[in-house]
N, C-alpha and C. Protein backbone atom coordinates (compact mmCIF):
# COMPACT_ATOMS: atom_id res chain seq x y z
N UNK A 1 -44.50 -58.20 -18.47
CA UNK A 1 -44.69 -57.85 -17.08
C UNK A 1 -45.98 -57.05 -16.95
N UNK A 2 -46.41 -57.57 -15.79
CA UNK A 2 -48.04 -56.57 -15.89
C UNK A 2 -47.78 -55.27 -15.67
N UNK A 3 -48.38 -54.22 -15.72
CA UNK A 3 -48.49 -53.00 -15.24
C UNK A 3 -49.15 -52.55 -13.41
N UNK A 4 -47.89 -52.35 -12.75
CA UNK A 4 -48.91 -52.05 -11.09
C UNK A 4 -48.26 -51.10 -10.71
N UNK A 5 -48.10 -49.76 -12.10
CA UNK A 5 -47.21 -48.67 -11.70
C UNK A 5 -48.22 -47.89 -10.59
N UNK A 6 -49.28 -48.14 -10.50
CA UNK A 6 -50.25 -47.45 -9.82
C UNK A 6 -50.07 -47.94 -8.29
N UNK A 7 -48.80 -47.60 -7.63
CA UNK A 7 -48.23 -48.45 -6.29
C UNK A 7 -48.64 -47.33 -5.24
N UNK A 8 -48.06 -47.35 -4.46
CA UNK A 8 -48.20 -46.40 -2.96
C UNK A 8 -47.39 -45.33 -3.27
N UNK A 9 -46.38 -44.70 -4.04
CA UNK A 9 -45.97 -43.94 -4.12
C UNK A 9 -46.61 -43.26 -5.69
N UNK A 10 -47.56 -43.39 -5.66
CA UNK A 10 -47.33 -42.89 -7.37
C UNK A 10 -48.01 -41.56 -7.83
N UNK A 11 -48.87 -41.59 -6.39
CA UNK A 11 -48.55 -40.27 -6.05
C UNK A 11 -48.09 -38.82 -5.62
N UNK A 12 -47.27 -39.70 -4.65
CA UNK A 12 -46.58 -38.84 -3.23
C UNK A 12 -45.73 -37.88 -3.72
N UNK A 13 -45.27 -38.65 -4.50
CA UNK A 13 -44.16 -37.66 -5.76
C UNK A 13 -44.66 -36.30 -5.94
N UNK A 14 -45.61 -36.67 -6.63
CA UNK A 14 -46.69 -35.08 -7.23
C UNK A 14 -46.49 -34.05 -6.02
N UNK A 15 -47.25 -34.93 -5.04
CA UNK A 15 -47.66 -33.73 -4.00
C UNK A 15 -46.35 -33.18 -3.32
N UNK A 16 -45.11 -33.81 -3.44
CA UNK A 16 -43.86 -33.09 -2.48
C UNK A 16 -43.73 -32.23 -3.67
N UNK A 17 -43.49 -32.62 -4.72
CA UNK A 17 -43.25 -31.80 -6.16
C UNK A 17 -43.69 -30.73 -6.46
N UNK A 18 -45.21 -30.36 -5.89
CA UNK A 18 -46.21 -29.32 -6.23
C UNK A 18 -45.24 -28.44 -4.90
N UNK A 19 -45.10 -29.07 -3.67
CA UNK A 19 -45.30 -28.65 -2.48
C UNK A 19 -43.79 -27.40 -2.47
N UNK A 20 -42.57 -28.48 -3.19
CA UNK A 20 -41.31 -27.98 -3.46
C UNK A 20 -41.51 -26.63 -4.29
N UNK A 21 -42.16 -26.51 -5.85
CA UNK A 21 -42.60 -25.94 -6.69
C UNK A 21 -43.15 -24.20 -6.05
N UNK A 22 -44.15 -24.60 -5.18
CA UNK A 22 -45.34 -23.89 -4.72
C UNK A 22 -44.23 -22.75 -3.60
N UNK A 23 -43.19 -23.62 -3.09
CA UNK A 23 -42.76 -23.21 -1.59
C UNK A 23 -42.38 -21.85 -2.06
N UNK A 24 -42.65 -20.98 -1.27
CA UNK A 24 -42.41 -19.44 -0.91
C UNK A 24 -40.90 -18.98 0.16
N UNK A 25 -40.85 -19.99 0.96
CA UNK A 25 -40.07 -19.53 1.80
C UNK A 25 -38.78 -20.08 1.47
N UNK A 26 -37.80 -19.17 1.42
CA UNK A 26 -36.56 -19.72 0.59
C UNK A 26 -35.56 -20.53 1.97
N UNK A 27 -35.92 -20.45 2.92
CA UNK A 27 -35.51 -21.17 4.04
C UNK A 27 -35.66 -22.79 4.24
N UNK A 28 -37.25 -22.48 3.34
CA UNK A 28 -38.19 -24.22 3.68
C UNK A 28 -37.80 -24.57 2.54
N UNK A 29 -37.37 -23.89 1.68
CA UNK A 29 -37.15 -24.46 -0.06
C UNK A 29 -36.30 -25.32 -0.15
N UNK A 30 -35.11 -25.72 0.30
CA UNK A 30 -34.10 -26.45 0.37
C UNK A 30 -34.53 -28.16 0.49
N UNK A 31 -35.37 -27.89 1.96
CA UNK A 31 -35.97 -29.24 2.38
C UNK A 31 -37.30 -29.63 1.87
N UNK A 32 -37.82 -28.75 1.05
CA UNK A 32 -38.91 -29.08 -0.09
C UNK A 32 -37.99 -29.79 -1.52
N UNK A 33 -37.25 -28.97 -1.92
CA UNK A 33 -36.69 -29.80 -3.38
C UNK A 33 -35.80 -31.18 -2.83
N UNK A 34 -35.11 -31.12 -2.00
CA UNK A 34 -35.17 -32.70 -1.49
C UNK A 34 -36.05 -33.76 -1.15
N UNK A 35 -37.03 -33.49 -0.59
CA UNK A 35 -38.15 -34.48 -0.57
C UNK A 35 -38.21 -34.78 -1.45
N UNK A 36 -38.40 -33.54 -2.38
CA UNK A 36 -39.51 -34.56 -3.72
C UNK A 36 -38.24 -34.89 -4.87
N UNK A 37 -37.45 -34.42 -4.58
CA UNK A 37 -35.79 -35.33 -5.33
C UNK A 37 -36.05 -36.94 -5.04
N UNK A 38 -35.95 -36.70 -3.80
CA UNK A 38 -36.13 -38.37 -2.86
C UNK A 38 -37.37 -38.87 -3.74
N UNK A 39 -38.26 -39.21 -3.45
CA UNK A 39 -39.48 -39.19 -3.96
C UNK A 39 -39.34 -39.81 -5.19
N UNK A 40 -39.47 -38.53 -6.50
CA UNK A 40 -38.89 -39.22 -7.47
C UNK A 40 -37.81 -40.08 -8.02
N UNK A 41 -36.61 -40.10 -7.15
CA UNK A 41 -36.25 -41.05 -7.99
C UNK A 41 -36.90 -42.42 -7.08
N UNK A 42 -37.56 -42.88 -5.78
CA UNK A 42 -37.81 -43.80 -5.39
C UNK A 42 -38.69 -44.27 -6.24
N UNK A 43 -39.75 -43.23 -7.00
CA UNK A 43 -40.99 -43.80 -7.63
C UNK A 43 -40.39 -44.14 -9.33
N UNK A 44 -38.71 -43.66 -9.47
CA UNK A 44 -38.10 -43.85 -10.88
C UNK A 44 -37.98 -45.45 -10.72
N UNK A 45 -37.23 -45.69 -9.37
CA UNK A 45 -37.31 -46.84 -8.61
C UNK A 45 -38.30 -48.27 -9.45
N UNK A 46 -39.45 -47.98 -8.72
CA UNK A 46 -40.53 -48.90 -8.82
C UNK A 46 -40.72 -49.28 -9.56
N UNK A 47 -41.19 -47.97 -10.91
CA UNK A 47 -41.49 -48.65 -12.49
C UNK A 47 -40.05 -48.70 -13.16
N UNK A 48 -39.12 -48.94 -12.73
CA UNK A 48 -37.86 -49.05 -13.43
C UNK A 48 -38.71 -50.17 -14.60
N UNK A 49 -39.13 -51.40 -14.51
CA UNK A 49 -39.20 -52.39 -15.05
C UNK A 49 -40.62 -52.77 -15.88
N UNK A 50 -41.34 -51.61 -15.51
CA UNK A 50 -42.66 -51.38 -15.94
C UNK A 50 -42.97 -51.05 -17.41
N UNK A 51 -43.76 -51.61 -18.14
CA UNK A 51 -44.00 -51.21 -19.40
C UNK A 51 -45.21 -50.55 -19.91
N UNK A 52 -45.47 -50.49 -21.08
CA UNK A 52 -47.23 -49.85 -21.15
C UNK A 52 -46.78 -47.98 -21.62
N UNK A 53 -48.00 -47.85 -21.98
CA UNK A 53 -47.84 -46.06 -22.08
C UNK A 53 -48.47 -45.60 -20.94
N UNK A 54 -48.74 -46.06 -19.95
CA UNK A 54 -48.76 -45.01 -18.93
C UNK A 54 -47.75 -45.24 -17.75
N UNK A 55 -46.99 -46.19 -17.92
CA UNK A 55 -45.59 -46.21 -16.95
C UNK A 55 -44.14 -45.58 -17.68
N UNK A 56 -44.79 -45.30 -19.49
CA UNK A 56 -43.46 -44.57 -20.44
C UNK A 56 -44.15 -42.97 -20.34
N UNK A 57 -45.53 -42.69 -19.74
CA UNK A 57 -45.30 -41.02 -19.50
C UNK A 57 -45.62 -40.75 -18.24
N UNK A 58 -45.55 -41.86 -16.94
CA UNK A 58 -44.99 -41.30 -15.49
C UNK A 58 -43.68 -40.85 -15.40
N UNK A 59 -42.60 -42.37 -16.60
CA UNK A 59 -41.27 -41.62 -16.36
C UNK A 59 -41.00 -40.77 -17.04
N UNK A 60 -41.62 -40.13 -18.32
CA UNK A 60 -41.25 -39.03 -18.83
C UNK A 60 -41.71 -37.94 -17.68
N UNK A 61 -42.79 -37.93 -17.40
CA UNK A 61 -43.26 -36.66 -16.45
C UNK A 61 -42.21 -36.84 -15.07
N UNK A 62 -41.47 -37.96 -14.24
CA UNK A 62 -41.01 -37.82 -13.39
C UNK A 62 -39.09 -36.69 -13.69
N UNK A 63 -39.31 -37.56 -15.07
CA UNK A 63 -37.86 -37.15 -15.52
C UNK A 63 -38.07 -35.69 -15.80
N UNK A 64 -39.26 -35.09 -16.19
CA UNK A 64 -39.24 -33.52 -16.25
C UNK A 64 -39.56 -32.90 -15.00
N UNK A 65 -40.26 -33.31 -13.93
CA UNK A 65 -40.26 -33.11 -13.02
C UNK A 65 -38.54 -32.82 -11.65
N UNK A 66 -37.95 -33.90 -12.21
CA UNK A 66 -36.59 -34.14 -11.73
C UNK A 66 -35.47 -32.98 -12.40
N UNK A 67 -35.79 -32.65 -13.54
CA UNK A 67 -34.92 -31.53 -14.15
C UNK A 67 -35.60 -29.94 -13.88
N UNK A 68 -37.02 -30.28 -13.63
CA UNK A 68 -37.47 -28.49 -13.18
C UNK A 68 -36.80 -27.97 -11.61
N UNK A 69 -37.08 -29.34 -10.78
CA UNK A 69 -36.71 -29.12 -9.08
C UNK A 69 -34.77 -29.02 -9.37
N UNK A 70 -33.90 -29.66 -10.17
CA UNK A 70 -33.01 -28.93 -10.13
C UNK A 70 -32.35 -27.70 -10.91
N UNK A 71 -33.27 -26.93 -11.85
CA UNK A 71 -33.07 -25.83 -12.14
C UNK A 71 -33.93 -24.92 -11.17
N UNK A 72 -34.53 -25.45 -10.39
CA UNK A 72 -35.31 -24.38 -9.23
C UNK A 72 -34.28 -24.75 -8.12
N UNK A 73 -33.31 -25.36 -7.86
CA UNK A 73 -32.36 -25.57 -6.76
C UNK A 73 -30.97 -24.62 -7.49
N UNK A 74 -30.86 -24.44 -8.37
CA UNK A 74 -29.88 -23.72 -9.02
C UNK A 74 -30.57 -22.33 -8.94
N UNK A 75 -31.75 -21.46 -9.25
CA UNK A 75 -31.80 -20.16 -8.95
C UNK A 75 -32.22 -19.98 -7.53
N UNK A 76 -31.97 -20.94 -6.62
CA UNK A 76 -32.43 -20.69 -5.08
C UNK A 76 -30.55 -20.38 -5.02
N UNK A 77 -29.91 -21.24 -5.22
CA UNK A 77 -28.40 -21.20 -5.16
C UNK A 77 -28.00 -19.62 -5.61
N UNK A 78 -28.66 -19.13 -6.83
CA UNK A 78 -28.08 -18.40 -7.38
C UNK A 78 -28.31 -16.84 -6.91
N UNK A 79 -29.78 -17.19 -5.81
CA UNK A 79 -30.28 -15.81 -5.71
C UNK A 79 -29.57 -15.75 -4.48
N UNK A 80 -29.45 -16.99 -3.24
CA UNK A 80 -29.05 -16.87 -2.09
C UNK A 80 -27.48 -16.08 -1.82
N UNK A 81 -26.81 -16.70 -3.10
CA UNK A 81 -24.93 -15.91 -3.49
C UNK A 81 -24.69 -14.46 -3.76
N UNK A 82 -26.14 -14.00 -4.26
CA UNK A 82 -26.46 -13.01 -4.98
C UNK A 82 -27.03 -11.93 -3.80
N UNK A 83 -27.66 -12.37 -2.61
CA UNK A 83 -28.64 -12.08 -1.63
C UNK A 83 -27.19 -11.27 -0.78
């Protein structure tokens, strides 16, 4: 299969990701780590079927990306119980 992991989303990810990451306001934080939840797995989506080493370290980077936004949704949880 050719490689066309380089689609319309193959970025968008990053930037909700940075955006989720970056967010300050623990109000907007919620609807930041969902976007880019969404996001990644749509772009897990695409190259599901994709081969090559640079569609085996988008999904490694999406899959670490996907486990940082929910340990940053777990100390938003944890500080808000705590708050």
């Amino acid at each position: 299969m050719s490689s066309s992991y380089q689609g319309p989303h193959s970025t968008e990810w990053r930037f909700l990701y940075r955006a989720a990451i970056y967010e300050t306001n623990d109000y907007e934080l919620p609807k930041r780590i969902s976007d880019a939840e969404g996001a990644i797995v749509q772009r897990m989506q695409e190259i599901f079927r994709e081969n090559g080493a640079d569609a085996e370290a988008e999904r490694e980077a999406l899959d670490d990306a996907l486990y940082a936004l929910r340990a940053w949704k777990i100390a938003l949880e944890t500080r808000t119980r705590a708050a």
